[in-house]
Protein backbone atom coordinates (compact mmCIF):
# COMPACT_ATOMS: atom_id res chain seq x y z
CA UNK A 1 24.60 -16.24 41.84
CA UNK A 2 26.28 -18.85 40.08
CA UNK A 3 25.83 -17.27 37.25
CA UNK A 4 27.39 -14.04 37.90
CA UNK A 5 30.48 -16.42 39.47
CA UNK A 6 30.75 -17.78 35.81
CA UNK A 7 30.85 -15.08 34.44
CA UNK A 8 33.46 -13.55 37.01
CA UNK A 9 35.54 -16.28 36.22
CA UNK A 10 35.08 -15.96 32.10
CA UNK A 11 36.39 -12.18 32.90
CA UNK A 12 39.43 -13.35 34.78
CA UNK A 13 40.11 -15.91 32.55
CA UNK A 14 40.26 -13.40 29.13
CA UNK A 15 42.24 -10.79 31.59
CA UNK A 16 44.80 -13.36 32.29
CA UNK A 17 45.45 -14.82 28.47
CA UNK A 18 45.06 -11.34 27.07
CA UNK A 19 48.30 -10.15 27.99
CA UNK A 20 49.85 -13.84 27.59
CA UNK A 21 48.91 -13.74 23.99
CA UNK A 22 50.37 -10.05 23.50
CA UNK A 23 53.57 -11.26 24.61
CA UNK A 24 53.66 -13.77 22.23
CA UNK A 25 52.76 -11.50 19.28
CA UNK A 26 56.01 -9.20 20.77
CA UNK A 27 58.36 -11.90 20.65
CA UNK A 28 57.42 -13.22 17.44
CA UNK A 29 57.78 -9.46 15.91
CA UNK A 30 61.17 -9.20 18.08
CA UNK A 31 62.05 -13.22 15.96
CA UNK A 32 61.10 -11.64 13.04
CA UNK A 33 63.20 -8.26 13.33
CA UNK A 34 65.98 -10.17 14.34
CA UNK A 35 65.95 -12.81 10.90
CA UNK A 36 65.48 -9.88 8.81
CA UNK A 37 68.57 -8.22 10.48
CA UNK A 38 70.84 -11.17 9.61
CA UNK A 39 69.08 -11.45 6.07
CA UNK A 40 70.19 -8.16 5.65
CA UNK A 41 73.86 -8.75 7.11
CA UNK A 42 74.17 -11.66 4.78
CA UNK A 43 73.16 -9.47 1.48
CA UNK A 44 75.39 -6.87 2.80
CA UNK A 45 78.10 -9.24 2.90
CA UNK A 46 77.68 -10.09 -0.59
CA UNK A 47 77.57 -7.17 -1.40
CA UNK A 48 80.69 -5.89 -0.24
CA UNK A 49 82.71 -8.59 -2.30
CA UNK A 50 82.72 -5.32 -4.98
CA UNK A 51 85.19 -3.86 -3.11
CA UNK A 52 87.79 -6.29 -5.30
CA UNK A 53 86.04 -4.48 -8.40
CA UNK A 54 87.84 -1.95 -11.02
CA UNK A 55 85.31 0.70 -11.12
CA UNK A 56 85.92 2.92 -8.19
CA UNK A 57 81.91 3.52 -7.56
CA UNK A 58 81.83 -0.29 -6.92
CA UNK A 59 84.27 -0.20 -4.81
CA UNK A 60 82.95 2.39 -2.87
CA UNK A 61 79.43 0.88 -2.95
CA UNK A 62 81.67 -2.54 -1.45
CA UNK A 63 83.13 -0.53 1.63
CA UNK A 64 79.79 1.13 2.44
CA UNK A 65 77.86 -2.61 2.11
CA UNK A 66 80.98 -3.48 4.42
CA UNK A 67 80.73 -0.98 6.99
CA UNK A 68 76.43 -1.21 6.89
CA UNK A 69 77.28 -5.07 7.62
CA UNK A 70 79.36 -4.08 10.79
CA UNK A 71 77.39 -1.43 11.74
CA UNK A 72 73.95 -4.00 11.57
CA UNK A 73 76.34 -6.63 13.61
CA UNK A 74 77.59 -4.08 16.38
CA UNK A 75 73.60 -2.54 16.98
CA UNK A 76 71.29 -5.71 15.77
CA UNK A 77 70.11 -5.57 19.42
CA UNK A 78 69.39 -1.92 19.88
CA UNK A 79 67.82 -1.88 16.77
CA UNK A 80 65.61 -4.69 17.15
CA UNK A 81 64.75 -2.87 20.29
CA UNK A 82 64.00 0.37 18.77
CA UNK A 83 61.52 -2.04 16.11
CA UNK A 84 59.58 -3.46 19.06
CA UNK A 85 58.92 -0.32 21.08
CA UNK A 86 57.81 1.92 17.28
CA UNK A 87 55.75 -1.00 16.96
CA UNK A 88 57.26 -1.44 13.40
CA UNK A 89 54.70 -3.42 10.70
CA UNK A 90 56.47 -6.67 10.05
CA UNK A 91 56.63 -5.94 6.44
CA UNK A 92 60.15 -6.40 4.26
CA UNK A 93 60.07 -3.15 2.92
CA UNK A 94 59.89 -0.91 6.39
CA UNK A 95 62.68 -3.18 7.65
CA UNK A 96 64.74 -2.43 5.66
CA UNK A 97 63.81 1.33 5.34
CA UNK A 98 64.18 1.83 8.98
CA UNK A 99 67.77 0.21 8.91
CA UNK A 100 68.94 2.10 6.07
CA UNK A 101 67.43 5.48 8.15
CA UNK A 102 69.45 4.20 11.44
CA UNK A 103 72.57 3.23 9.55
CA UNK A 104 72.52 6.74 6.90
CA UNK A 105 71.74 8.79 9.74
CA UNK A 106 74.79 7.38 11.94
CA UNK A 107 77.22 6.64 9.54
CA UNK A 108 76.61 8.58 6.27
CA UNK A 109 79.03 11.16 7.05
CA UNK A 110 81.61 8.72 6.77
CA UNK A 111 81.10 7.99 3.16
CA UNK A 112 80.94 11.54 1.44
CA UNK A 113 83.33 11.17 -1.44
CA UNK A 114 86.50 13.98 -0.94
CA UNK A 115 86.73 17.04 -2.20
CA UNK A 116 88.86 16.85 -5.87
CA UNK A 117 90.66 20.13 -5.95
């Protein structure tokens, strides 16, 4: 008998910290999504200092680090959000993959160059 209530209590006791620890591992993915956001914001940033530049592809390649900047600032939430529940690896390269999907897919349209006729 007092066996068995050992070994009740070792059963309980993994139940309970179980979904404690897998918490932790979903906050520290959520810490992680969010640093890489602002990583990215900052190189965007940088990035869009071409806009001051004389070749007009630099330029252009300025206003679209610009508006991926704003567009990273106005969502960082959602998309941190949207990392979490894909269960997205915490690797630098699929970060930044999925937010260049998110941001081409929502504001690509915005940046075709115009017709020249």
């Amino acid at each position: 008998m007092k066996t068995m209530v050992s070994v009740v209590f070792v059963v309980l006791m993994v139940c309970m910290v179980a979904p404690a620890q897998g918490g932790d591992e979903a906050q520290a993915r959520k810490v992680y999504y969010e640093s890489a956001i602002t990583q990215e914001i900052a190189a965007c940033r940088a990035k869009s200092e071409l806009r001051s530049s004389r070749s007009p592809n630099l330029r252009m390649k300025g206003h679209r680090e610009a508006s991926k900047a704003l567009f990273l600032e106005t969502h960082k939430a959602q998309l941190v959000d949207s990392m979490v529940a894909l269960n997205l690896e915490t690797k630098t390269y699929k970060v930044e993959r999925f937010l260049n999907d998110r941001f081409n897919c929502t504001c690509y349209a915005q940046w075709t160059p115009p017709d020249k006729t």
